[in-house]
Protein backbone atom coordinates (compact mmCIF):
# COMPACT_ATOMS: atom_id res chain seq x y z
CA UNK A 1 125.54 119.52 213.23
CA UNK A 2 128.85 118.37 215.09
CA UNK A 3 131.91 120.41 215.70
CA UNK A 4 133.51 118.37 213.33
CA UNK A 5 131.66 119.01 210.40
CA UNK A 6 131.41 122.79 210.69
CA UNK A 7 135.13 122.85 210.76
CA UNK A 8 134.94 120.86 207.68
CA UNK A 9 132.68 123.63 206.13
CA UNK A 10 134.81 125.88 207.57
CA UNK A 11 137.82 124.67 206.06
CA UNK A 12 135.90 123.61 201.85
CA UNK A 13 134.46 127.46 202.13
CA UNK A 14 138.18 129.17 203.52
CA UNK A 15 139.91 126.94 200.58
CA UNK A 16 137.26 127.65 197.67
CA UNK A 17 137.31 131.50 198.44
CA UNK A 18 141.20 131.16 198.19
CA UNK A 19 141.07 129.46 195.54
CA UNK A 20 139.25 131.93 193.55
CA UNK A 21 141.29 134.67 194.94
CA UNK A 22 144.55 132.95 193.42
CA UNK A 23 142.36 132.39 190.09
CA UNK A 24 141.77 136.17 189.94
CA UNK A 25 145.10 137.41 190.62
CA UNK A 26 146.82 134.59 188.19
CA UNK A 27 143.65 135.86 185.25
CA UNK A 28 146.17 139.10 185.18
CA UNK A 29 149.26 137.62 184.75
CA UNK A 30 147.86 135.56 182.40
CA UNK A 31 146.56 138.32 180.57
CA UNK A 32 149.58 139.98 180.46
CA UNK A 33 151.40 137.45 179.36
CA UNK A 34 149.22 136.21 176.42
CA UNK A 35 149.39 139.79 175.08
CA UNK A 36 153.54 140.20 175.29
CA UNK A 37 154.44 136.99 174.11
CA UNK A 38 151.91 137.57 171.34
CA UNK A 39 153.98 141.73 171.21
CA UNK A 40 157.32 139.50 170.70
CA UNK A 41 157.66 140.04 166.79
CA UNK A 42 157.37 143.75 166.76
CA UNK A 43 159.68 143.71 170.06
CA UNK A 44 162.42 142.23 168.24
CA UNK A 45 162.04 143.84 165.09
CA UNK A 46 161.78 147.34 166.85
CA UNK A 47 163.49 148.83 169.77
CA UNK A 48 161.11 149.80 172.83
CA UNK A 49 161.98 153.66 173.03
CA UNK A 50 160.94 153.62 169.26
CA UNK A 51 157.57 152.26 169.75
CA UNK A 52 156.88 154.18 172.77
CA UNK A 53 158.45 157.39 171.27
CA UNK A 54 157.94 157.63 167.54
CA UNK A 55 155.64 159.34 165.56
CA UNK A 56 155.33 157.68 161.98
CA UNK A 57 153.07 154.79 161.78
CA UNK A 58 153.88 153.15 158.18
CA UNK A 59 152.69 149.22 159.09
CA UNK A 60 153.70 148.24 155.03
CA UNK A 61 156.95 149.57 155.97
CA UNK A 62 157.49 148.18 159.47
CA UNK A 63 157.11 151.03 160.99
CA UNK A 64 155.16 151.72 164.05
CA UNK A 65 155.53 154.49 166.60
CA UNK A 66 153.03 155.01 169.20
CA UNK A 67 153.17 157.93 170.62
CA UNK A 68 150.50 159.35 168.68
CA UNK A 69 147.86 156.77 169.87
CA UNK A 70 149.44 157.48 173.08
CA UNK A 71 148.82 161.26 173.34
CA UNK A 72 145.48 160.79 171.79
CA UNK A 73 144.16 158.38 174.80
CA UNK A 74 145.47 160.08 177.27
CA UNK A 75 144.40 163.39 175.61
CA UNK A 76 140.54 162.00 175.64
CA UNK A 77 140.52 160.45 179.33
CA UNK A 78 141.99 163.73 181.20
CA UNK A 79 139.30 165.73 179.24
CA UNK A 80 136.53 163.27 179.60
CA UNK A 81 137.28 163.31 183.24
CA UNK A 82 138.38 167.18 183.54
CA UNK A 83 134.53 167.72 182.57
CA UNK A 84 132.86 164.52 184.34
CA UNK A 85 134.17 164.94 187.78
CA UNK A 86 132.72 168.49 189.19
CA UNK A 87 129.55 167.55 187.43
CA UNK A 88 129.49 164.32 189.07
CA UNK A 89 130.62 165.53 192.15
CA UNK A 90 128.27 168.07 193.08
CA UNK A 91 125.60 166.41 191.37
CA UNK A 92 126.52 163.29 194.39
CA UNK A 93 126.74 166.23 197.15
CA UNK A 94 123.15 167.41 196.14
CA UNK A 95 121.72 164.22 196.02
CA UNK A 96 123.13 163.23 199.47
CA UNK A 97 122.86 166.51 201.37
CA UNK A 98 120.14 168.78 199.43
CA UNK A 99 117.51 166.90 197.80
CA UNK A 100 114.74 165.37 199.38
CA UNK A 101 113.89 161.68 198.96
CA UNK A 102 111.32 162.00 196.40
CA UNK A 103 113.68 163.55 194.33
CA UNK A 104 115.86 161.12 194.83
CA UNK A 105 113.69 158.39 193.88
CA UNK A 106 113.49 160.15 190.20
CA UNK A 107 117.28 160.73 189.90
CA UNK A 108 118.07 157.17 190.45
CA UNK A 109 116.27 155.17 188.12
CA UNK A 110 117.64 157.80 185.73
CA UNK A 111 121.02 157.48 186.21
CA UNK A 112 120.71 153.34 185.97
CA UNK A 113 118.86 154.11 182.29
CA UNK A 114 122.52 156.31 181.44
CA UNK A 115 124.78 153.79 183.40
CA UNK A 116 122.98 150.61 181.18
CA UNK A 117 123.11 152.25 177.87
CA UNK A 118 125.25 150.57 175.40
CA UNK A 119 128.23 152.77 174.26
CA UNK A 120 127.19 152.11 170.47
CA UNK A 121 124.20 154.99 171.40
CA UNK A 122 126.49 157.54 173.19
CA UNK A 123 128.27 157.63 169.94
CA UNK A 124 125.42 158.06 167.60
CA UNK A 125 124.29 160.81 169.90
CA UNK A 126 127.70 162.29 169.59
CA UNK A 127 127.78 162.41 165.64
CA UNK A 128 124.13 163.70 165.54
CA UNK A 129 124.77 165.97 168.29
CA UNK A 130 128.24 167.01 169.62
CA UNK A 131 130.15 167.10 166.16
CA UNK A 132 127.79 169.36 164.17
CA UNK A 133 127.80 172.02 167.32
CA UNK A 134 131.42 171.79 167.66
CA UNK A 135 131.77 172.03 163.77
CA UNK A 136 128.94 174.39 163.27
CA UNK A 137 128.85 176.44 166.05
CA UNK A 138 131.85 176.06 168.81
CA UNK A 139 135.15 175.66 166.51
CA UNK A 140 134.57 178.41 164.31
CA UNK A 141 135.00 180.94 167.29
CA UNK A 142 139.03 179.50 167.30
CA UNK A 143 140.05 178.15 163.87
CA UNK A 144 138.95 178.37 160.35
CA UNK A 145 137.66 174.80 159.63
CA UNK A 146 136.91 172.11 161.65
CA UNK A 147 134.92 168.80 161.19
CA UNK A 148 133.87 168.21 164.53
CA UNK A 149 135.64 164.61 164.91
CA UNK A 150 137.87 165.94 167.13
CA UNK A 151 139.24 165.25 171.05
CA UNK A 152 136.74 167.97 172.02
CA UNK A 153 133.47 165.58 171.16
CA UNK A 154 135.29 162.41 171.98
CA UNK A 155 136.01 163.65 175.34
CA UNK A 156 132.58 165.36 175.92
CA UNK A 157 130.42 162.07 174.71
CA UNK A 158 132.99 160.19 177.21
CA UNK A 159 132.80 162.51 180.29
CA UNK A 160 128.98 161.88 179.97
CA UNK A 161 129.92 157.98 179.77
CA UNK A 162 131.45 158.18 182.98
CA UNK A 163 129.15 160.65 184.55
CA UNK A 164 126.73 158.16 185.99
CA UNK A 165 129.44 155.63 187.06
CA UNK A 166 130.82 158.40 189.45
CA UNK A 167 127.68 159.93 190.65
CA UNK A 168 126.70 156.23 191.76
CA UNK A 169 130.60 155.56 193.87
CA UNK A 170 129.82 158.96 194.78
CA UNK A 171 127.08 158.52 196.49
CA UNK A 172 127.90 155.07 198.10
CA UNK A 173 130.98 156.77 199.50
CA UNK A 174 129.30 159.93 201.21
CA UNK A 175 126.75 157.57 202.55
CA UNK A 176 129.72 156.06 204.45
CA UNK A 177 129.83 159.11 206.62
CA UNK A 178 127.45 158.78 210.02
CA UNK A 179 124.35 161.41 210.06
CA UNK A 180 125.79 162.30 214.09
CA UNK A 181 128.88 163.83 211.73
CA UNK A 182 127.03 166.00 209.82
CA UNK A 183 124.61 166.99 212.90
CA UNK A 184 128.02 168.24 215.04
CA UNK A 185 128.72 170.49 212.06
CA UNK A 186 125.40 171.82 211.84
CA UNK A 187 125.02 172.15 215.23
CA UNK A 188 128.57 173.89 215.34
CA UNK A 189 127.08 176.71 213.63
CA UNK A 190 128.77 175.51 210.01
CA UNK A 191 126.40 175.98 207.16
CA UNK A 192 124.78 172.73 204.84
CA UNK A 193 127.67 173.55 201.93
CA UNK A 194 130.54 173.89 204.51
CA UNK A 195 129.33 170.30 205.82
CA UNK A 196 129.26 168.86 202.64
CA UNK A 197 132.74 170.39 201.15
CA UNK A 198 134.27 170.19 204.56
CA UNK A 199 133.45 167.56 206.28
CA UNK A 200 132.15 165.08 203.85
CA UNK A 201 134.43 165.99 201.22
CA UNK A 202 137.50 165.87 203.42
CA UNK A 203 136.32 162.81 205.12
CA UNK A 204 135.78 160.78 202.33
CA UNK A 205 138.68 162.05 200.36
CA UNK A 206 140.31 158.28 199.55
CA UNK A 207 137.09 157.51 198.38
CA UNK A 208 136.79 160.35 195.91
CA UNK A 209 140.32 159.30 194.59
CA UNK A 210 139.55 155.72 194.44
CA UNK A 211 136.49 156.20 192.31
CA UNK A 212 138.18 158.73 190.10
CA UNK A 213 141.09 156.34 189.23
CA UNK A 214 138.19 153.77 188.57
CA UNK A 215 136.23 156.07 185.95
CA UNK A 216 139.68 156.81 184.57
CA UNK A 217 140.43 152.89 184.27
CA UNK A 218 136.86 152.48 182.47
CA UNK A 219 137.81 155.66 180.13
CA UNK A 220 140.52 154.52 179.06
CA UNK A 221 139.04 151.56 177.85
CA UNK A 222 135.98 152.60 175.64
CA UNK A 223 136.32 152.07 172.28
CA UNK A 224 132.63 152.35 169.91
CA UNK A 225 131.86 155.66 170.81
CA UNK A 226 135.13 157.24 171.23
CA UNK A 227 135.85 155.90 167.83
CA UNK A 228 132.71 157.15 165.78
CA UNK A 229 133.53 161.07 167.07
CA UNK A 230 137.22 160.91 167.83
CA UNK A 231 138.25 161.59 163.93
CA UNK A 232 140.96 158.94 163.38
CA UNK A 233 143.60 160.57 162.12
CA UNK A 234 147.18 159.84 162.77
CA UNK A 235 149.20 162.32 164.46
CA UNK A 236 149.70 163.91 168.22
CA UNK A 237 147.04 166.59 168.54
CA UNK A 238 148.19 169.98 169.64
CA UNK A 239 144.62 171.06 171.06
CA UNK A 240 140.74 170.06 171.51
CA UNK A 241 140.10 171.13 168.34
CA UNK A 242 141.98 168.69 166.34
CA UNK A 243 141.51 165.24 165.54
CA UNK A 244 142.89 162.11 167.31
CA UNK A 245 143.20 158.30 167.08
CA UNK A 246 143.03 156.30 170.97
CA UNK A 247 144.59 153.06 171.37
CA UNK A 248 141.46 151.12 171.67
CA UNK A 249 139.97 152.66 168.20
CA UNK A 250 143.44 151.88 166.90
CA UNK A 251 143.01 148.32 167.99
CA UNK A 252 139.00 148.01 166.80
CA UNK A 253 139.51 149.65 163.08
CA UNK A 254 142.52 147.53 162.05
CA UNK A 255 142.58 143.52 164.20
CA UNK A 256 140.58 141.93 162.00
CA UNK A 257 142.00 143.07 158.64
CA UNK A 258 145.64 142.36 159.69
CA UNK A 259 145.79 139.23 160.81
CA UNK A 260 147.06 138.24 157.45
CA UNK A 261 150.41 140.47 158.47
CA UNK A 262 152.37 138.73 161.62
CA UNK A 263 153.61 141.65 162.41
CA UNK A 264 150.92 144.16 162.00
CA UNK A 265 148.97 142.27 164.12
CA UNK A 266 152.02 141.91 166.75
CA UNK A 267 151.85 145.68 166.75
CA UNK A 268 148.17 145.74 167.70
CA UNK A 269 148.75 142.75 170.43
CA UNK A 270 151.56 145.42 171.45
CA UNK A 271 148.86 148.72 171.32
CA UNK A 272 147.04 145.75 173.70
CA UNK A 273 149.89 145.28 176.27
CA UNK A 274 150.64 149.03 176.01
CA UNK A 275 146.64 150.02 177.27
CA UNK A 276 146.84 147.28 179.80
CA UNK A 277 150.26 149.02 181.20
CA UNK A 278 148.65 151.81 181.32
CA UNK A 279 145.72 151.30 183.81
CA UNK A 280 148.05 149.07 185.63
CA UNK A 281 150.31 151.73 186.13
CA UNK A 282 148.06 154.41 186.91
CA UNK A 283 146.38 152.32 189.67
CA UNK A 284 149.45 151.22 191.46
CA UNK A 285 150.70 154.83 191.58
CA UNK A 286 146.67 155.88 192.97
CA UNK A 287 147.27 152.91 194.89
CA UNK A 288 150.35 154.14 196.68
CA UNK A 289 148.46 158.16 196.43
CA UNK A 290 145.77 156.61 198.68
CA UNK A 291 147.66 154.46 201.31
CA UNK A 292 149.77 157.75 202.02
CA UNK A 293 146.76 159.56 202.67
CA UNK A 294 145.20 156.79 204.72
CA UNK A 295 148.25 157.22 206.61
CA UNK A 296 148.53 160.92 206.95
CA UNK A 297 144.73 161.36 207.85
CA UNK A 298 145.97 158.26 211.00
């Protein structure tokens, strides 16, 4: 092969791979822009701080106020991932530091089998499961009545959504860390947990974050199974025990049986936009979270 013609290959490969990174970055404006012009109706017919702030949701009346969906999303993700993340963090540290391959080679196939299960059987589980115990057995210790479809069970069968997704980053992030690390704190006198919390923990820090903010993006995203356990009901909940209604169930029970109504269904493309602004938002700012770190641990 001449010089010539590997620079040619050189130069096809460079332009294809930019190509597709420029098709990939333009896919999210595009996204975003599809969903607010589509938003435009119920943009002009209502003022932003009252869809982002208000409470009463009449669609027959042209009334639709968000903040309920709002607090109910971000209600379910921060508990989902309140009780994911230690479990999925130390269950990672034991698998990397403790366990011995064997083990290992039981675990993993395991946690592929949760990882690949569709969301459709999470939820089932979570009505046959999660609901009666909370209803039966856990909510009578605090209130009088409860029916179990409440943030509680929503964020419990989502935490153990996301629990396999962050053992697995997990695990590919502590393996970043070279086995002469760990044998300098060993040999420093430093005990197997103090390595792990430490010196792996410590070390890999960015990581953690960055695969956090990733299980949180994928959280607040799920729709089937948060929707059969969540309750539906309209209305900011004031604790675990109570009801809620997410943004993506909001969006699943009600786009296909208002697209008769312009602006019903505006208000849904808008619930749309508003999820996507979300995430967005909440990885830039993890975004900017990490780089100062990167920079502080320079």
């Amino acid at each position: 092969m001449t010089a010539g013609n590997r620079i040619l290959k050189d130069r096809v490969a460079h332009g294809g791979m930019l190509a597709m990174t420029i098709v990939g970055v333009l896919l999210v404006a595009v996204i975003a822009a599809g969903l607010y012009l589509k938003s435009r109706a119920v943009l002009d017919s209502t003022s932003l701080w009252t869809l982002l702030c208000g409470s009463e949701w009449r669609p027959m009346q042209g009334k639709f106020g968000f903040l309920p969906f709002l607090a109910g999303t971000l209600w379910v993700t921060m508990l989902s991932i309140a009780l994911a993340l230690p479990v999925s963090l130390l269950t990672a540290l034991f698998l990397t530091e403790y366990a011995r391959p064997v083990v290992r080679k039981c675990v993993f196939p395991l946690l592929d089998i949760l990882a690949a299960l569709p969301s459709v059987i999470y939820g089932v589980w979570g009505v046959l499961v999660v609901v009666p115990w909370i209803s039966r057995r856990l909510a009578p210790l605090f209130v009088d009545f409860s029916t179990g479809y409440t943030v509680l069970a929503a964020g419990i069968v989502l935490g153990v959504m996301v629990v396999p997704l962050l053992v697995s980053l997990f695990i590919e992030v502590f393996s970043t860390i070279p086995k002469e690390l760990r044998e300098a704190s060993l040999a420093l006198g430093a005990t197997r947990w103090q390595t792990a919390w430490k010196v792996v923990c410590r070390k890999t820090l960015p990581g953690i974050m960055a695969s956090t903010v990733l299980a949180i993006s994928r959280a607040l995203g799920e729709t089937i199974a948060v929707l059969m356990v969540c309750g539906c009901v309209i209305g900011i909940p004031r604790g675990v025990l109570e009801p809620c209604y997410p943004i993506p169930a909001l969006i699943a029970n009600n786009y296909g049986e208002m697209l008769s109504m312009p602006l019903y269904e505006s208000a849904l493309m808008f619930a749309a936009l508003l999820l996507f602004a979300v995430v967005l938002v909440f990885n830039l700012a993890s975004r900017i979270v990490l780089n100062r770190i990167g920079c502080d641990n320079s």
